[in-house]
Structure formats: C-alpha cells, structure tokens
Protein backbone atom coordinates (compact mmCIF):
# COMPACT_ATOMS: atom_id res chain seq x y z
CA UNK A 1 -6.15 -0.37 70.54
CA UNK A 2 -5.33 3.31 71.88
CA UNK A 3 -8.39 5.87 70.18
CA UNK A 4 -5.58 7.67 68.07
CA UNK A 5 -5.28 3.85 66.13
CA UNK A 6 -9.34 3.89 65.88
CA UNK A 7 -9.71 7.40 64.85
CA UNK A 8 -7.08 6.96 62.16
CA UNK A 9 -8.58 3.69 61.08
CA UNK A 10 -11.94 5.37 60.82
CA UNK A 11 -10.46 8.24 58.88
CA UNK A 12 -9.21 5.79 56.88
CA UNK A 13 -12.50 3.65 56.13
CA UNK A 14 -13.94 7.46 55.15
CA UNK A 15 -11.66 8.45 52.65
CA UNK A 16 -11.46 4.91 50.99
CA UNK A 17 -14.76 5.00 50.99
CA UNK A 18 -14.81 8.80 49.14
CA UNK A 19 -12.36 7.95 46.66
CA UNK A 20 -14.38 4.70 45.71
CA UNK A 21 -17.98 5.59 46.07
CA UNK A 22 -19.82 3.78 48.50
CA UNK A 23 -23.06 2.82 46.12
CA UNK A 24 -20.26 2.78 43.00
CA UNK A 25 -20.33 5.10 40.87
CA UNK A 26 -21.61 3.02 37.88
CA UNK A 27 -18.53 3.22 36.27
CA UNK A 28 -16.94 0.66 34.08
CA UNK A 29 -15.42 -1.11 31.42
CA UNK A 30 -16.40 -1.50 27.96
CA UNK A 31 -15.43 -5.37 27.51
CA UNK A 32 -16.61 -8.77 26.95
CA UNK A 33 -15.78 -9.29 30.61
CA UNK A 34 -17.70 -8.77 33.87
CA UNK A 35 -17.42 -8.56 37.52
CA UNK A 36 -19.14 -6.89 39.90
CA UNK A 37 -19.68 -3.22 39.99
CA UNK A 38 -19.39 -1.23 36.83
CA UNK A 39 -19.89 -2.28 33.27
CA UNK A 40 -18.65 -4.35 30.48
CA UNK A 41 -18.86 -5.47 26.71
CA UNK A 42 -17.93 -4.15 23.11
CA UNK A 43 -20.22 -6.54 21.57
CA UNK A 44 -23.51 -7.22 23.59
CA UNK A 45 -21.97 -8.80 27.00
CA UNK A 46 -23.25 -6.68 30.06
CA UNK A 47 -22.75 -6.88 33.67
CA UNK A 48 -21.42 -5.27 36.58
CA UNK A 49 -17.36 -5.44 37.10
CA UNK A 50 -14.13 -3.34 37.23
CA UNK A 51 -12.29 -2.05 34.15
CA UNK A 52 -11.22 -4.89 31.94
CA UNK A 53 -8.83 -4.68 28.91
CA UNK A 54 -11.12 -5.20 25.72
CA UNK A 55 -10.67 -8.47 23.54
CA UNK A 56 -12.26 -7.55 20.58
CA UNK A 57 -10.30 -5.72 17.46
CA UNK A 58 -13.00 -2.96 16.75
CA UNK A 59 -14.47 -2.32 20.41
CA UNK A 60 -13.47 0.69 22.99
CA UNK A 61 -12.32 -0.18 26.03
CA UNK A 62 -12.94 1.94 29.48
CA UNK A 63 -16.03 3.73 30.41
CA UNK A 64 -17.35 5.88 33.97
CA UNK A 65 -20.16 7.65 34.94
CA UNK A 66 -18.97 10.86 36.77
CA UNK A 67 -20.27 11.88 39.99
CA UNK A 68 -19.94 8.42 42.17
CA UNK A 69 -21.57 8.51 45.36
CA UNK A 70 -20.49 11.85 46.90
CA UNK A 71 -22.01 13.41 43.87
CA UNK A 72 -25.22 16.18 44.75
CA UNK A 73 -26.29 14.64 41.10
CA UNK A 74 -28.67 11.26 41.60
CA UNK A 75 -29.25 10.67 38.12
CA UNK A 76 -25.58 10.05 37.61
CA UNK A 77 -25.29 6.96 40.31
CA UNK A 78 -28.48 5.45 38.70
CA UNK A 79 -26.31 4.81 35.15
CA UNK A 80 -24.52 2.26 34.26
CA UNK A 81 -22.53 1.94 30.91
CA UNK A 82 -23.47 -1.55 29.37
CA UNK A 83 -21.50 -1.47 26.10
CA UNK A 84 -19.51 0.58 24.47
CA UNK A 85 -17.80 0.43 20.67
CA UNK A 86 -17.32 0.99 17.45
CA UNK A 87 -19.94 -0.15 14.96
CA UNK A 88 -17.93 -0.91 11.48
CA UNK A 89 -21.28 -1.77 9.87
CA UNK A 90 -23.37 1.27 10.57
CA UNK A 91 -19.68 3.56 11.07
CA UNK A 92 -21.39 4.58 14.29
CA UNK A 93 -19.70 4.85 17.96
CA UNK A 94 -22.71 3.18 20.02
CA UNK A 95 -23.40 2.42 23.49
CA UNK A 96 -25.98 0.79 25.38
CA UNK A 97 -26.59 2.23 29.11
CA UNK A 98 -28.54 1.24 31.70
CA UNK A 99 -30.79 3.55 34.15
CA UNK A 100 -31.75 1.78 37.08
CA UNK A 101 -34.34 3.84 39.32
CA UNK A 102 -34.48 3.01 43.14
CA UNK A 103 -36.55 5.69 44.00
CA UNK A 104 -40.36 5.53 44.60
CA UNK A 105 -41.22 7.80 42.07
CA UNK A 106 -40.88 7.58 38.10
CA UNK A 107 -38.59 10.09 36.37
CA UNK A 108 -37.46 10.68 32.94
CA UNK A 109 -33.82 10.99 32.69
CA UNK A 110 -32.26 12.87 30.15
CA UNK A 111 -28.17 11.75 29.51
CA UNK A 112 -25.22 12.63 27.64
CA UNK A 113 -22.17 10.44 27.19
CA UNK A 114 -19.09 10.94 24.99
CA UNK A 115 -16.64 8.30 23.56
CA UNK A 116 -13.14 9.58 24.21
CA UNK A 117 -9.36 8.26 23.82
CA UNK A 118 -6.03 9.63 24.20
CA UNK A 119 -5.66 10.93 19.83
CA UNK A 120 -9.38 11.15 19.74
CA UNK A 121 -11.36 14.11 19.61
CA UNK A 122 -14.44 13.68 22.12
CA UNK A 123 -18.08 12.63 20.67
CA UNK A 124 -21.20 12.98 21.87
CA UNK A 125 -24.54 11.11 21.99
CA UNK A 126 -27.28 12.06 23.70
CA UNK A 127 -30.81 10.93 24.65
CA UNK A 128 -33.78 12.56 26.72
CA UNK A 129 -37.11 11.63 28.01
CA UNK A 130 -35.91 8.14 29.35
CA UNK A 131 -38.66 7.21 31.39
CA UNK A 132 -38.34 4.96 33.85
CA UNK A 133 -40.81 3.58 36.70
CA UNK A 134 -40.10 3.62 40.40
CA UNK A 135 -38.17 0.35 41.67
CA UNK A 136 -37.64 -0.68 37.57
CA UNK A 137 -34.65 -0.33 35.37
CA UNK A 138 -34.46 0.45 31.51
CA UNK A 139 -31.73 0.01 29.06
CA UNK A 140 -30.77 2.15 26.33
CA UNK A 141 -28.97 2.48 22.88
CA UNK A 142 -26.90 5.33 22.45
CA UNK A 143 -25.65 6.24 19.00
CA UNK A 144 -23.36 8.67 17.39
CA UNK A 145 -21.53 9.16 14.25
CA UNK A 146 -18.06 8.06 14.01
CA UNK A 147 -15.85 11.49 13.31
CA UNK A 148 -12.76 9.43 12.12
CA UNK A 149 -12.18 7.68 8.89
CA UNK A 150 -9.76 4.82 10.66
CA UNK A 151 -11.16 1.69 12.38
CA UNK A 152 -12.60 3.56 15.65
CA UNK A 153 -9.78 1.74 18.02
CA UNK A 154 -8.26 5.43 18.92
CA UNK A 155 -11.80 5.93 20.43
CA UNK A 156 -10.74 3.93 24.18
CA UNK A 157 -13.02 4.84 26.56
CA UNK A 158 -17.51 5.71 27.36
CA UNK A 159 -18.13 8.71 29.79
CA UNK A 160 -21.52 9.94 31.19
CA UNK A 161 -20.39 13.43 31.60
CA UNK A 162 -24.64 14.79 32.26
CA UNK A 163 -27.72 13.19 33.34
CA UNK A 164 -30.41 14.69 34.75
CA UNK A 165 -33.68 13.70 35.73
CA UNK A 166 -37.42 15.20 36.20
C-alpha cells in the first residue's frame, strides 16, 4: 500500500474516531433494550447499548450526554443515562443516571439533564453533591415535574447538557 492509501486510512480511523468518541460518550437510549455503549430503559431496564426505539406507551425514548470523548469536560464522559420517562403516577418526568468515577480520587459531581422532544418545551432536573469514591460508580434518580397536561409521549428524548465535578 503506497503512504498516500495509509495516511488517508489513518485520517480516516481519526475522524471516525472524533465523530464517535473513543471512550463513548455515555450517550443513549431511553428503552427497555440494551447493547453495549450508551443507555437504555423507560421502566427500570439499564445497560449499555445504542439508541433503541422505546416499547412502552408512556416512556421517552432517546437520551446523550454531551461532550463525548473530545470534550475538555470529564464529568460529562463519566455519565451515563440509565432510564428515562414519564411517571403517570407521580406526573413526574424522571430519570435515573449513572456516574461512574475512574479516577483515583473521589469527587462530587453536580449534573443537569433536561427531557426534550420535537413539540416539547425543554425541562430540567438537577442534582448536586453526588459523591462518588475513586474506582466506584453511583446511580441516581432524577426527577422533575411534568409541564404538560397530555400523557408525557411528546417528551422523546434525556440530555445531560452540565456536569461538573469537585
């Protein structure tokens, strides 16, 4: 292979590799389904997996944590979003995330995370003083009132948009 074909191949590798986050971002679906590499469930299921349509009537579907692996902001790569739905019971949008620490020291992670869809105005929960231990993981309910008066099925996707940690 002529050097042109390698460096092009390489360039290749990089930018695949930009656009999908080496580490993954965290990302994922809010589903009953799982995989490996993002999230899942509307009703308790968790895991790791790309973006799966949602099965259940009342659940969102969709969810990402912003920043992926090029990001300057850690705390965003150590979230994933477990669940993510409507609540008809409580009339709450809820999620349950997951903050997985790597590092060798403890930090407290503070996080914000809005349920969105396409007729849907944007709501926010958020949490702070998450604490979690070096080399542990910790998951976490994340609650907000539901805005609507409808069923909560125009709400279609989870979002960390901040998370910090100290």
């Amino acid at each position: 292979m002529k050097m042109r074909h390698v460096r092009a191949l390489a360039v290749f590798g990089v930018a695949l590799v930009a656009l999908t986050g080496a580490r993954g971002s965290g990302g994922g679906g809010c589903d009953n389904h799982s995989s490996s590499g993002s999230s899942s469930s509307s009703s308790g299921g968790s895991g790791s997996g790309s973006h799966h349509d949602n099965d259940d009537d009342n659940g969102t579907s969709g969810g990402s944590v912003s920043g992926g692996s090029g990001s300057a902001n850690k705390a965003l790569r150590d979230i994933t979003i477990d669940t993510c739905a409507y609540d008809a019971a409580s009339k709450n949008l809820t999620a349950r995330i997951t903050v997985k620490n790597d590092g060798v020291l403890d930090y407290d992670y503070d996080v914000t995370l809005q349920f969105k869809g396409t007729s849907a105005v944007p709501a926010t929960a958020t949490t702070t003083d998450i604490a979690v231990t070096a080399g542990a993981s910790k998951s976490v309910d994340m609650t907000t009132a539901y805005p609507g008066t409808g069923d909560g099925s125009e709400y279609t996707k989870c979002e960390v948009t901040r998370a910090n940690r100290s």
